[in-house]
PDB file of N, CA and C in Angstrom:
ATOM      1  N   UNK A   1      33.762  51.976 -56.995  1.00  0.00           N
ATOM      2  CA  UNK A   1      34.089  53.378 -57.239  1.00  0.00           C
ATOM      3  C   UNK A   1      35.603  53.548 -57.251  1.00  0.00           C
ATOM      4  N   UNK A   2      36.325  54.332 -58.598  1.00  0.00           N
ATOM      5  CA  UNK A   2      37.547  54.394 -58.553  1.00  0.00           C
ATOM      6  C   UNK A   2      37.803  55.848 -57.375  1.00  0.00           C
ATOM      7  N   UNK A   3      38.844  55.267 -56.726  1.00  0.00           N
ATOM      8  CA  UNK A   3      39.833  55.786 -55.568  1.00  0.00           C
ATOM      9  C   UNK A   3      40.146  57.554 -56.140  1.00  0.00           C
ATOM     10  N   UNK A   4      40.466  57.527 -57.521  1.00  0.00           N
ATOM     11  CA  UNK A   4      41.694  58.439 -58.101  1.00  0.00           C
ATOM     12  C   UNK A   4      41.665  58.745 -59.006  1.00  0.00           C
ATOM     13  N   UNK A   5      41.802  60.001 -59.594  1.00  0.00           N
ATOM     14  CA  UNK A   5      41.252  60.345 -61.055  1.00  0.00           C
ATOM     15  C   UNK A   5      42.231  60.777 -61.374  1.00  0.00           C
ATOM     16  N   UNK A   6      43.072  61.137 -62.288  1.00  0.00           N
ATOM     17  CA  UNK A   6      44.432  61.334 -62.295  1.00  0.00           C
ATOM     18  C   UNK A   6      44.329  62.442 -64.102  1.00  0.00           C
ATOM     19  N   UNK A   7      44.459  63.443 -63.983  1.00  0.00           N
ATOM     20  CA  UNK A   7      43.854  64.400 -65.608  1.00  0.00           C
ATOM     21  C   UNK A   7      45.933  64.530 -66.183  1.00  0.00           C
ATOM     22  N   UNK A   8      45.948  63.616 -67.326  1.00  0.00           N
ATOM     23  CA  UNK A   8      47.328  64.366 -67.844  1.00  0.00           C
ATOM     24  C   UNK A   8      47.158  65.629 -68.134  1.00  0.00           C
ATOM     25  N   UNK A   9      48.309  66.454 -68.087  1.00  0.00           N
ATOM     26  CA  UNK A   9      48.694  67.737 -68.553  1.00  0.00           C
ATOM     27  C   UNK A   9      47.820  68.059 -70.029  1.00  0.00           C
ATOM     28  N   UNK A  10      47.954  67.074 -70.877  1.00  0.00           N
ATOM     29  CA  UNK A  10      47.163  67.427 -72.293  1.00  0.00           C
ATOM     30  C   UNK A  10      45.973  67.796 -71.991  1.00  0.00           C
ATOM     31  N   UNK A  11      44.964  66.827 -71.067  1.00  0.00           N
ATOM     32  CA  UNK A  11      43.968  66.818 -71.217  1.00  0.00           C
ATOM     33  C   UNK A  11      43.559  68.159 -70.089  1.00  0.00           C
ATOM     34  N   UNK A  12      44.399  68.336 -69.156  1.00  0.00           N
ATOM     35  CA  UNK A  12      44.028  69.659 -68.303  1.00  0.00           C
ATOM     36  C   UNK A  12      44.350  70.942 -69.203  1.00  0.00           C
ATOM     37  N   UNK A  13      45.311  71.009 -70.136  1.00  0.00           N
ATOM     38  CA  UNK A  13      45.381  71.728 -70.883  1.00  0.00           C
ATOM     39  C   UNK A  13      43.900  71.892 -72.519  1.00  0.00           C
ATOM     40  N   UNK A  14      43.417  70.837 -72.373  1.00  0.00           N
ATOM     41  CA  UNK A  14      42.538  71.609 -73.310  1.00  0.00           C
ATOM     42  C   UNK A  14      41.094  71.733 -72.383  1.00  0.00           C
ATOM     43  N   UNK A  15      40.956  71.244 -71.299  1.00  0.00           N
ATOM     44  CA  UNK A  15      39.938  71.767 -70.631  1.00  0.00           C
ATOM     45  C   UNK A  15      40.085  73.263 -70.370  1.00  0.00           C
ATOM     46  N   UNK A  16      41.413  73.572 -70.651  1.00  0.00           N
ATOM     47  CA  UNK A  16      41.337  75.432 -70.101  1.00  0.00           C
ATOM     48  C   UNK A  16      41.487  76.301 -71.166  1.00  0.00           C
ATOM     49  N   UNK A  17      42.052  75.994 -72.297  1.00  0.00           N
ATOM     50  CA  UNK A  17      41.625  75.931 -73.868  1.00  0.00           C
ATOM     51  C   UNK A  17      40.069  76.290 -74.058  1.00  0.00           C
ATOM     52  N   UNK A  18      39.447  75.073 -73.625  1.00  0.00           N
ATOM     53  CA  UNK A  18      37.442  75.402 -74.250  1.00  0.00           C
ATOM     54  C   UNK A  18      37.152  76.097 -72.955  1.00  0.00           C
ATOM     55  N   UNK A  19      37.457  76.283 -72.212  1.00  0.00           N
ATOM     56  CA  UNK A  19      37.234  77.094 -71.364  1.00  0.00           C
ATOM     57  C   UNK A  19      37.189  78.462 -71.567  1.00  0.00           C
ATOM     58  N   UNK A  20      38.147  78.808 -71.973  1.00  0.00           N
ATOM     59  CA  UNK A  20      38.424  80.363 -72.358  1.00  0.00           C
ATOM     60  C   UNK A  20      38.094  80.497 -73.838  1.00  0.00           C
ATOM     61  N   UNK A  21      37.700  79.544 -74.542  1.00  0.00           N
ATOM     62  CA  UNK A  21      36.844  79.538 -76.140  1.00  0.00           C
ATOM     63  C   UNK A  21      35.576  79.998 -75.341  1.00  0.00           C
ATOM     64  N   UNK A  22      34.801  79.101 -74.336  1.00  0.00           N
ATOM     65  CA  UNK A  22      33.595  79.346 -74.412  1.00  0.00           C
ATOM     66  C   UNK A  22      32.820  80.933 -73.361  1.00  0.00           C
ATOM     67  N   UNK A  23      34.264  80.993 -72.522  1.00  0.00           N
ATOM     68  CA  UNK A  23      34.172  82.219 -71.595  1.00  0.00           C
ATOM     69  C   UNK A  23      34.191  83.725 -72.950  1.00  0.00           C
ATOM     70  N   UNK A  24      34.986  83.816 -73.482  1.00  0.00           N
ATOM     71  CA  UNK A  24      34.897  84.396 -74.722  1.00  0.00           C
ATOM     72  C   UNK A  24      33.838  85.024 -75.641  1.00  0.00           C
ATOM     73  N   UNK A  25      33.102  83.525 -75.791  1.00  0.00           N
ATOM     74  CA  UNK A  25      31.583  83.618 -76.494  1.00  0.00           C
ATOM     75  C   UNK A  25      30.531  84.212 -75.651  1.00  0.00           C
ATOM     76  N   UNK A  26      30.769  83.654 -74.029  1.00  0.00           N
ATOM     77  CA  UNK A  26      29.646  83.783 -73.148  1.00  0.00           C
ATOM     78  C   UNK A  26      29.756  84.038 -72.096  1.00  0.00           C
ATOM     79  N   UNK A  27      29.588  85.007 -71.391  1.00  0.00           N
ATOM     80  CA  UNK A  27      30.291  85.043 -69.682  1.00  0.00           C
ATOM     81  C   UNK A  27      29.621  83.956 -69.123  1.00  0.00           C
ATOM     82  N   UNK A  28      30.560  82.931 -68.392  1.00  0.00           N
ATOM     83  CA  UNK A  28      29.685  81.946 -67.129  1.00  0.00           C
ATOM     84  C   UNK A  28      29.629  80.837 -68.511  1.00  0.00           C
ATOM     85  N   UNK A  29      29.371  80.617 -69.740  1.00  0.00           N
ATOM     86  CA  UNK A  29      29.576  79.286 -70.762  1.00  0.00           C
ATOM     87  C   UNK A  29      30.533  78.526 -70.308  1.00  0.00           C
ATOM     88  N   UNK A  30      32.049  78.920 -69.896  1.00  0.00           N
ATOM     89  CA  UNK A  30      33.050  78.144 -69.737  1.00  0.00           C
ATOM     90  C   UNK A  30      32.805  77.406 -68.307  1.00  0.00           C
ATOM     91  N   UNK A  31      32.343  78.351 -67.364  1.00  0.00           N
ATOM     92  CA  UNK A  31      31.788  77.716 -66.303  1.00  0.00           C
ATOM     93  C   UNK A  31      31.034  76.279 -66.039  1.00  0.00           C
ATOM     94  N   UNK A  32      30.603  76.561 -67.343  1.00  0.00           N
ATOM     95  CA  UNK A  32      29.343  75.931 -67.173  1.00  0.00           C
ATOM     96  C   UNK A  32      29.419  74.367 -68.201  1.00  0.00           C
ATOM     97  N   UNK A  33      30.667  74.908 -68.920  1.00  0.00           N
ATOM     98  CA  UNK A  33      31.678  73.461 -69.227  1.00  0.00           C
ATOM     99  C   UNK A  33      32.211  72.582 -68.532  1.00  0.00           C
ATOM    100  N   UNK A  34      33.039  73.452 -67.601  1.00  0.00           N
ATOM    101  CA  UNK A  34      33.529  73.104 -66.571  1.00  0.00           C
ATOM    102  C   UNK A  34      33.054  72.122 -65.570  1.00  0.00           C
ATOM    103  N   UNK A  35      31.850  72.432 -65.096  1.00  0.00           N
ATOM    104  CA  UNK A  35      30.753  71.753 -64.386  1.00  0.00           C
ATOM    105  C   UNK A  35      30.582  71.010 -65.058  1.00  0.00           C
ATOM    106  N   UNK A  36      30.273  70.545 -65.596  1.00  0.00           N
ATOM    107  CA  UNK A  36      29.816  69.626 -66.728  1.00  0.00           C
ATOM    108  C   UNK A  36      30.679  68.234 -67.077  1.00  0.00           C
ATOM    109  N   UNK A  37      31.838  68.978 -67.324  1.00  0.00           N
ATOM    110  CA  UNK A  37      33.397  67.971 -67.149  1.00  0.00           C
ATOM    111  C   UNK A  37      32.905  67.377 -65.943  1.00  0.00           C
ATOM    112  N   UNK A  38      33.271  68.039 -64.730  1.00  0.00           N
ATOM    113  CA  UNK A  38      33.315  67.596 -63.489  1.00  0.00           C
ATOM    114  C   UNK A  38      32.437  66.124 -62.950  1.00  0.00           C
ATOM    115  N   UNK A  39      30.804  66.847 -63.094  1.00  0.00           N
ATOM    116  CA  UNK A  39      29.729  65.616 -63.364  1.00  0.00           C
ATOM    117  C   UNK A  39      29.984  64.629 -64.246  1.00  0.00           C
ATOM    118  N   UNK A  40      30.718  64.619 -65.177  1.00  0.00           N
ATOM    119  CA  UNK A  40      31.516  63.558 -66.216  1.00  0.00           C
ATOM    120  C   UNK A  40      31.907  62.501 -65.371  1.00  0.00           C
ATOM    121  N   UNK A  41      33.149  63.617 -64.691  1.00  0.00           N
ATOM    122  CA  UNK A  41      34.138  62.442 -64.220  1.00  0.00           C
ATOM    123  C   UNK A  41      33.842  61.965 -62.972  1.00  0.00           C
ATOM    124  N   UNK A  42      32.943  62.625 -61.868  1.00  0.00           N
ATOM    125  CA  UNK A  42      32.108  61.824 -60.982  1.00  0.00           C
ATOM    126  C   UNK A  42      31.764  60.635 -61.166  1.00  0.00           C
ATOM    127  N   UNK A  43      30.707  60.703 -62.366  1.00  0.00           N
ATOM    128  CA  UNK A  43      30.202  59.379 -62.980  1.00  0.00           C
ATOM    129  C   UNK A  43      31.097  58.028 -63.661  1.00  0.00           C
ATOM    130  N   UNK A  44      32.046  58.617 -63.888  1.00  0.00           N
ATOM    131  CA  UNK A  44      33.024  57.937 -64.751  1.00  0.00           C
ATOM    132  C   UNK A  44      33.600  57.184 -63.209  1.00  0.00           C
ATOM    133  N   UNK A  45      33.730  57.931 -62.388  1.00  0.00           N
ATOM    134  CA  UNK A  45      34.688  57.568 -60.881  1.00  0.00           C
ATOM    135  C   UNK A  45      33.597  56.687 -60.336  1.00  0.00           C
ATOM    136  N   UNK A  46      32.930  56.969 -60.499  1.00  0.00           N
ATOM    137  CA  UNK A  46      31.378  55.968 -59.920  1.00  0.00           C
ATOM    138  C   UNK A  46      31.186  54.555 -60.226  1.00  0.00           C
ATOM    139  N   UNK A  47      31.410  54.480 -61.399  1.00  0.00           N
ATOM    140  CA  UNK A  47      31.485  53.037 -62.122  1.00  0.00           C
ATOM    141  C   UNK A  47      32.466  53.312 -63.505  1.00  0.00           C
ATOM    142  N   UNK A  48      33.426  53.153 -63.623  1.00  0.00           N
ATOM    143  CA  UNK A  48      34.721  53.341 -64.813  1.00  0.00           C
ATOM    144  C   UNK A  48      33.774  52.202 -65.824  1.00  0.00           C
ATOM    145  N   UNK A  49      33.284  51.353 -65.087  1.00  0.00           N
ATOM    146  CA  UNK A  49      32.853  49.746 -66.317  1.00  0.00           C
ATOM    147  C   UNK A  49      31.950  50.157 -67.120  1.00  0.00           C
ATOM    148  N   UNK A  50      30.836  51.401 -66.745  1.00  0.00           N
ATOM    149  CA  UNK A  50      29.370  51.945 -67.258  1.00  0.00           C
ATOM    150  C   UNK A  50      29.966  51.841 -68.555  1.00  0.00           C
ATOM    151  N   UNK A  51      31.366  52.446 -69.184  1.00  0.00           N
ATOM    152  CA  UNK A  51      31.351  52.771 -70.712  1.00  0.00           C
ATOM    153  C   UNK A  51      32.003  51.777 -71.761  1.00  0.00           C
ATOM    154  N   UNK A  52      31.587  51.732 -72.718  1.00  0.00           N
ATOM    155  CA  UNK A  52      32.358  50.755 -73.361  1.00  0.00           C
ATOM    156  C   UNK A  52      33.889  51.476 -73.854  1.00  0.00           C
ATOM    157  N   UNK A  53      34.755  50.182 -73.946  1.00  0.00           N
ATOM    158  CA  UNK A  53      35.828  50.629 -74.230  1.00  0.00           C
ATOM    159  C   UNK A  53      35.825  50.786 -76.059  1.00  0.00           C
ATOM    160  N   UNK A  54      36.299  51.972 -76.471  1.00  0.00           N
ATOM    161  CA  UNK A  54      36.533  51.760 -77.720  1.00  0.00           C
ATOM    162  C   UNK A  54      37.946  52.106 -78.143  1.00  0.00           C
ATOM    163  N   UNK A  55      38.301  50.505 -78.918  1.00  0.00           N
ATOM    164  CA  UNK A  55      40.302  50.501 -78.724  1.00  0.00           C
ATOM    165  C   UNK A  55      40.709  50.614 -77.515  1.00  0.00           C
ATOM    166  N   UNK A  56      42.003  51.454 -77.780  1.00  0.00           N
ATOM    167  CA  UNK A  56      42.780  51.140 -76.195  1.00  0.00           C
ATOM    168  C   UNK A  56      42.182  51.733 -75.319  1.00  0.00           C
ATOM    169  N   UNK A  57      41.475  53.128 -75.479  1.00  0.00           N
ATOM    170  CA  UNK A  57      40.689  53.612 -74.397  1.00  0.00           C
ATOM    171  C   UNK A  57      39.476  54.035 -74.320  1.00  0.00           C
ATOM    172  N   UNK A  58      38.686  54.549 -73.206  1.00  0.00           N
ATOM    173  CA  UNK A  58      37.315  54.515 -73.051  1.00  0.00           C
ATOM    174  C   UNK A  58      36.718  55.821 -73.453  1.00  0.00           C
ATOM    175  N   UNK A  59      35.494  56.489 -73.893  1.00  0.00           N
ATOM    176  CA  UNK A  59      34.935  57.789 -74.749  1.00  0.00           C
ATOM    177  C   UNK A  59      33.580  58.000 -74.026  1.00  0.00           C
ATOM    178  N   UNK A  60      33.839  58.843 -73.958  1.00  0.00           N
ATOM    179  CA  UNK A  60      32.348  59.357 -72.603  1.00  0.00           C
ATOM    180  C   UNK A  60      31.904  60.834 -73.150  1.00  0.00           C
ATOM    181  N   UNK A  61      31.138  60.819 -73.990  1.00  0.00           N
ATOM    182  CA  UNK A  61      30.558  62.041 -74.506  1.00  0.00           C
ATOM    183  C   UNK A  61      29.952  63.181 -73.269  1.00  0.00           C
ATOM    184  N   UNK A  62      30.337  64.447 -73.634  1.00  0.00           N
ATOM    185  CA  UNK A  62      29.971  65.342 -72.405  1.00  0.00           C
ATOM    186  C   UNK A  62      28.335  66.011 -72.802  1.00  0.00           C
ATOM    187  N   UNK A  63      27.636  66.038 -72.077  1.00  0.00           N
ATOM    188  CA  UNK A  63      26.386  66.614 -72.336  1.00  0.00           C
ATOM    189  C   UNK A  63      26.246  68.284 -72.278  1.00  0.00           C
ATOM    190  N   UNK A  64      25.681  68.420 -73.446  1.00  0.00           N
ATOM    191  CA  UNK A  64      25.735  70.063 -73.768  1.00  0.00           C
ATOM    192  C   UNK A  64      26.763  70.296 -74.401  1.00  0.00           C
ATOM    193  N   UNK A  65      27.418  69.753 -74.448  1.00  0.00           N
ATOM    194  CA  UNK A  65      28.737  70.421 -75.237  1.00  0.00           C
ATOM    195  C   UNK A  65      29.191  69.123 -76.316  1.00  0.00           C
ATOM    196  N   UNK A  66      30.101  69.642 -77.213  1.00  0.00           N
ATOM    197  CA  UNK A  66      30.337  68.644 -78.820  1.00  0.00           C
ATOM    198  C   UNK A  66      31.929  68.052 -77.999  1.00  0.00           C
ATOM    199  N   UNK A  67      31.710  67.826 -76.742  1.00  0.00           N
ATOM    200  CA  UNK A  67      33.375  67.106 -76.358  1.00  0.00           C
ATOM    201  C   UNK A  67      33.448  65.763 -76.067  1.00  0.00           C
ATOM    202  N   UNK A  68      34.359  65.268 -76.002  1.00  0.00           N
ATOM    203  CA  UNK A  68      34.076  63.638 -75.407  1.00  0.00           C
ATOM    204  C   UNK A  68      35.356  63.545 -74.281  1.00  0.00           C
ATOM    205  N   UNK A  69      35.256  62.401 -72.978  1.00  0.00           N
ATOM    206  CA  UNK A  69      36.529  62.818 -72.205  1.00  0.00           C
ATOM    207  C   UNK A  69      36.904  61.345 -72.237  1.00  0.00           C
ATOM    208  N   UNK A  70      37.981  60.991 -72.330  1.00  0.00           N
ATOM    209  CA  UNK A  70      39.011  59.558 -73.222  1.00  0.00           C
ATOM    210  C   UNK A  70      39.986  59.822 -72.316  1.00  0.00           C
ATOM    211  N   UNK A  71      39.345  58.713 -71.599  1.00  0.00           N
ATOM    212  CA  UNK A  71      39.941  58.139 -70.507  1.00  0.00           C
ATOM    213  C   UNK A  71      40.580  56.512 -70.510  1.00  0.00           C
ATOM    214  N   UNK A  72      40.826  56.104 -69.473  1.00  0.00           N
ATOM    215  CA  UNK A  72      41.616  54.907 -69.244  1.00  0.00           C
ATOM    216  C   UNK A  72      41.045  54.212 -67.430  1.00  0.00           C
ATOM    217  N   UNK A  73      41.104  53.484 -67.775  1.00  0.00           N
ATOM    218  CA  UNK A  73      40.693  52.680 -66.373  1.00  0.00           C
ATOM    219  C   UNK A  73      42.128  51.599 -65.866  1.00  0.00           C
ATOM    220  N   UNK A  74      42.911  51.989 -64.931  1.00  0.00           N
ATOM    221  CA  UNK A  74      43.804  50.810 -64.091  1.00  0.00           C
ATOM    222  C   UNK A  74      43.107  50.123 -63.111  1.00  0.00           C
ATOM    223  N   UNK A  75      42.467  48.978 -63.440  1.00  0.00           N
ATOM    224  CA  UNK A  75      41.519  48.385 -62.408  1.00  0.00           C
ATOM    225  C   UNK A  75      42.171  48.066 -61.318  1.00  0.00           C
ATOM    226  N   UNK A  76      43.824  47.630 -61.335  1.00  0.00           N
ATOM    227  CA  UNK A  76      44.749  46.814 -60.096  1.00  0.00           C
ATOM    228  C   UNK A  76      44.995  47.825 -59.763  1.00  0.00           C
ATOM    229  N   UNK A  77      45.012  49.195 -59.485  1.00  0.00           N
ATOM    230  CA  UNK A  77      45.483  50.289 -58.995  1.00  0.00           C
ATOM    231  C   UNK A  77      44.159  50.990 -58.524  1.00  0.00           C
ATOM    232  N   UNK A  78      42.800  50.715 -59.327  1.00  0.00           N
ATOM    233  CA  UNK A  78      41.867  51.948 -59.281  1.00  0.00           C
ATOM    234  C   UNK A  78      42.253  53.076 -58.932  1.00  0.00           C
ATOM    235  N   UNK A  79      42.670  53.260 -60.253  1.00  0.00           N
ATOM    236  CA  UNK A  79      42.586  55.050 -61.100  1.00  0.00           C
ATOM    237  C   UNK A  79      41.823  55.111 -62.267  1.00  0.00           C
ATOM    238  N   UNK A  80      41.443  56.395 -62.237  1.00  0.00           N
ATOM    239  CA  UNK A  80      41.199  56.724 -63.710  1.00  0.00           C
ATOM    240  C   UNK A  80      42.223  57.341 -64.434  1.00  0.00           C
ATOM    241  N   UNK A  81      42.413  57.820 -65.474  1.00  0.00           N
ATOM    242  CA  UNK A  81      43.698  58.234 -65.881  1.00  0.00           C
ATOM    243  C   UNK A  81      42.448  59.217 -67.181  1.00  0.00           C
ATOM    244  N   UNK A  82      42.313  60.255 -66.864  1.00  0.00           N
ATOM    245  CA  UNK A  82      41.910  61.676 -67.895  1.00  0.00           C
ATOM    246  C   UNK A  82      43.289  61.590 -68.966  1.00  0.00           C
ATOM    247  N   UNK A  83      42.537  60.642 -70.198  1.00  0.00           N
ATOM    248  CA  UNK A  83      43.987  61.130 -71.170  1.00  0.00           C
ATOM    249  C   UNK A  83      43.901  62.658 -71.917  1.00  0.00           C
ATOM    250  N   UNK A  84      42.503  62.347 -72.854  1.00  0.00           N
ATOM    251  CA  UNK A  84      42.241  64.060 -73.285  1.00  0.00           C
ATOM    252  C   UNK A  84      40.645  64.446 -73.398  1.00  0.00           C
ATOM    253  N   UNK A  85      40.427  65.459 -73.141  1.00  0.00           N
ATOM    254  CA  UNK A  85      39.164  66.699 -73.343  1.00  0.00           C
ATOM    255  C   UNK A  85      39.164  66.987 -75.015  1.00  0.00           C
ATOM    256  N   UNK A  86      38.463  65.893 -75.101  1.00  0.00           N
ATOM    257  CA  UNK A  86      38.333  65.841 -77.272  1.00  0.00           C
ATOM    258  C   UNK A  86      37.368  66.790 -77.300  1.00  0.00           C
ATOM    259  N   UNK A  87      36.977  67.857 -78.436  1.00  0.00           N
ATOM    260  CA  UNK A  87      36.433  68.377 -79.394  1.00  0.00           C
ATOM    261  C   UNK A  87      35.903  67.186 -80.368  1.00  0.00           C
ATOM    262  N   UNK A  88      34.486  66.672 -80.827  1.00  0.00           N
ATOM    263  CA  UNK A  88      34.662  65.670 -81.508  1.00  0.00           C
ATOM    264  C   UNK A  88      34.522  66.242 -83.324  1.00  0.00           C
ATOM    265  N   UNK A  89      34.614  67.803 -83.233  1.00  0.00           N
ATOM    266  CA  UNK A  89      34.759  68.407 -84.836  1.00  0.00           C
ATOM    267  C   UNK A  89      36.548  67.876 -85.250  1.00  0.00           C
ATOM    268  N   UNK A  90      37.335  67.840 -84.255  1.00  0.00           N
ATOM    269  CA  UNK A  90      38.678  67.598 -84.828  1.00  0.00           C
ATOM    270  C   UNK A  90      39.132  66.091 -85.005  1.00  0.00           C
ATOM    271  N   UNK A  91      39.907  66.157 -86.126  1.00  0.00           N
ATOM    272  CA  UNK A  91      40.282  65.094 -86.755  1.00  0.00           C
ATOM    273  C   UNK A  91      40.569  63.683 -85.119  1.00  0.00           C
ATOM    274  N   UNK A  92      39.720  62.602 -85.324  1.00  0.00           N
ATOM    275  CA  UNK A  92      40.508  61.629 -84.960  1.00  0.00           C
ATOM    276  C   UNK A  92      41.443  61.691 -83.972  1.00  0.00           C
ATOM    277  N   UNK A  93      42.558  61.269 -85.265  1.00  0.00           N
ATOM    278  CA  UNK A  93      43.779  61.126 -84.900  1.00  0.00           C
ATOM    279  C   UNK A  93      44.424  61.981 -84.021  1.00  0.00           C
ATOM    280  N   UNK A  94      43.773  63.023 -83.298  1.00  0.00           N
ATOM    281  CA  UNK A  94      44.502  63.629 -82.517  1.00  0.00           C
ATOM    282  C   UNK A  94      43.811  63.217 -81.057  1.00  0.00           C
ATOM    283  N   UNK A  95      43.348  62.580 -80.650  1.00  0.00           N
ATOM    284  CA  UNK A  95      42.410  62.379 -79.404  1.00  0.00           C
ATOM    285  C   UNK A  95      43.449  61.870 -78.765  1.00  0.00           C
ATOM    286  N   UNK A  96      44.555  61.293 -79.018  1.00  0.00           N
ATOM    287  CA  UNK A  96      45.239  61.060 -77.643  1.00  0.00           C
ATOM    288  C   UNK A  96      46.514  61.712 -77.889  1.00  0.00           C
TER     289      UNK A  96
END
């Protein structure tokens, strides 16, 4: 189990982004994103190895929602490192 989960600024920044997209649409939706993230990264902190890596970093699709969370594993440190909170409708090339 990783020690440390560590969310860059990007990626805390678009978790509060779909947050307030989905609070918007739905009272308690963003909430309920939120949660959702969270149980993500539990699991992700639980065993970082469960996912395959694709390229430089790892893609963990969120359930219920069209996001994926693209992350990074420092095994000699155990951290996780939250790079970004993808949308998987947007282009690619912007995921990190």
């Amino acid at each position: 189990m990783a020690k440390v989960c560590v969310q860059l600024a990007k990626a805390q920044n678009e978790i509060l982004e779909a947050w307030e997209w989905y609070e918007d649409k739905q009272q308690g939706l963003g909430d309920r994103f939120k949660q959702e993230i969270a149980n993500k990264i539990k699991l992700i902190l639980s065993n970082p190895f469960h996912y395959p890596r694709k390229g430089k970093y790892i893609e963990v699709n969120i359930d219920h929602f069209p996001y994926l969370i693209v992350f990074d594993y420092d095994e000699n440190e155990d951290v996780v490192f939250i790079i970004s909170v993808f949308h998987t409708s947007r282009y690619p090339g912007k995921k990190y």
